[in-house]
Each structure stands twice: as structure tokens, then as C-alpha cells.
Protein backbone atom coordinates (compact mmCIF):
# COMPACT_ATOMS: atom_id res chain seq x y z
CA UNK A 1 1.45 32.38 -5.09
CA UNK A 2 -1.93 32.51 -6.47
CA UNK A 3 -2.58 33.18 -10.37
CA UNK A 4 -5.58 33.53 -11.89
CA UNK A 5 -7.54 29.68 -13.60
CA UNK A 6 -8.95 31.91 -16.40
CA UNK A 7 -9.00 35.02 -18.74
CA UNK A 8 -7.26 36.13 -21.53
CA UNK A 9 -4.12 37.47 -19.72
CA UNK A 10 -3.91 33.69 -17.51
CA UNK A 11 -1.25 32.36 -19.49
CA UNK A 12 0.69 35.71 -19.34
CA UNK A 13 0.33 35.91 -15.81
CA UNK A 14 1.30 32.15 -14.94
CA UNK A 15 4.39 32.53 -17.21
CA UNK A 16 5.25 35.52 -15.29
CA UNK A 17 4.87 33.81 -12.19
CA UNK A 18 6.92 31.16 -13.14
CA UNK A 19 9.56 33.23 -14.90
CA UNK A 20 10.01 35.04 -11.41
CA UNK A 21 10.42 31.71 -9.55
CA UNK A 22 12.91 30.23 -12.03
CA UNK A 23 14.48 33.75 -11.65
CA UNK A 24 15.13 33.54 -8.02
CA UNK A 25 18.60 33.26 -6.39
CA UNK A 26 17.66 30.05 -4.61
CA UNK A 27 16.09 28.25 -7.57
CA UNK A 28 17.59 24.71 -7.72
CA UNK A 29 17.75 24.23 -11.32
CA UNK A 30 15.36 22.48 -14.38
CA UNK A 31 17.71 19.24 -13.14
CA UNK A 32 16.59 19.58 -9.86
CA UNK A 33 13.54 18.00 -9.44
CA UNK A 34 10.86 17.28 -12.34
CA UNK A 35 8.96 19.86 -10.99
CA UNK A 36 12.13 22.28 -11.56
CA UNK A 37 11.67 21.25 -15.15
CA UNK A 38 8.15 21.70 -15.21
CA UNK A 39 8.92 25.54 -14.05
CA UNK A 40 11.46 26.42 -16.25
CA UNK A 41 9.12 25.15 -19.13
CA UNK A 42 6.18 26.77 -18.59
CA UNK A 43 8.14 30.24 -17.55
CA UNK A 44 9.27 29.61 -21.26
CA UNK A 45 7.95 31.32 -24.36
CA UNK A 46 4.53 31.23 -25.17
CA UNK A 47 5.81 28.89 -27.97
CA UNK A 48 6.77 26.03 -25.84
CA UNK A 49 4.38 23.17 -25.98
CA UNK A 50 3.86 22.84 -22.48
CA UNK A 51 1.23 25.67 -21.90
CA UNK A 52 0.83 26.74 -18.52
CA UNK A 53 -1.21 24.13 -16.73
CA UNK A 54 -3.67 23.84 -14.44
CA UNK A 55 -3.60 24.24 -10.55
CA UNK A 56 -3.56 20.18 -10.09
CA UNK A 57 0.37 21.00 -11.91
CA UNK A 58 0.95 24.22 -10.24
CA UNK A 59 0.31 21.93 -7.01
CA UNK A 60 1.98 18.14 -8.25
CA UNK A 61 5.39 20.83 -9.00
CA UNK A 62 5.58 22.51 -6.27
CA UNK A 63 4.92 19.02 -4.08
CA UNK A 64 7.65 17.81 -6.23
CA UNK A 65 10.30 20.30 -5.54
CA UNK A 66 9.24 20.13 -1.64
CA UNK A 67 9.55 16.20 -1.42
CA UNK A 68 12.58 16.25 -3.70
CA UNK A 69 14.39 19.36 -1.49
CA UNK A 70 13.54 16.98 1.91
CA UNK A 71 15.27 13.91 1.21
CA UNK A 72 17.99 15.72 -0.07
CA UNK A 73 18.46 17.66 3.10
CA UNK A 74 17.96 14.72 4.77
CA UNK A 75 20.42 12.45 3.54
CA UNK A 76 24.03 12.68 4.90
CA UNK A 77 26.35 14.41 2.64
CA UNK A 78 28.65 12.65 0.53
């Protein structure tokens, strides 16, 4: 997913990107992974503290949700 790194509808547009991945059936869960948290932040009001980042966090989340969803797969279940 590719948003846009400036303008003045960027942070409406990341949030709305976000706010449709959080949405998602398959979404793990702002406990998931930090980068779950990250997501459900920044797909949070415009009010949130957060802001919406720049592509090195877009990138360091969603490497964080992909390392954190491998181990897990890979680990025998309980």
C-alpha cells in the first residue's frame, strides 16, 4: 500500500490507510506485535499524539508484524 509522503490531505490519507488495515478480518490485534500497536494508533483520531509517520515507520511496522507473524507460525503449538 502506497500513501502519499506529503500534502495537505497525507495525514488523512495514511489514517485511512491504516484505519482499513486495523479494520480487516485478519488483523492480529494492537497486542500483537508493536507494530500492531503502532497501526491501531496512527489509524486513531487525528488527536492522538502519534501522527502518522514517515515511510522508515510505515516500513519498521509492517517488518514488525511480518517477523513477529513468522516465529509465531513457526513455533510448535502449545
Amino acid at each position: 500500500m502506497q500513501g502519499p509522503g506529503r500534502g495537505p490531505d497525507r495525514a488523512a490519507v495514511i489514517r485511512g490507510a491504516a484505519d482499513r488495515i486495523v479494520q480487516l478480518a485478519d488483523f492480529r490485534g494492537a497486542l500483537a506485535s508493536a507494530g500492531e500497536t503502532w497501526l491501531r494508533d496512527c489509524a486513531g483520531p487525528t488527536t492522538n499524539s502519534g501522527g502518522t509517520g514517515s515511510h522508515k515507520q510505515w516500513v519498521w511496522a509492517g517488518n514488525v508484524q511480518h517477523i513477529t507473524h513468522a516465529v509465531r507460525q513457526a513455533q510448535p503449538p502449545a
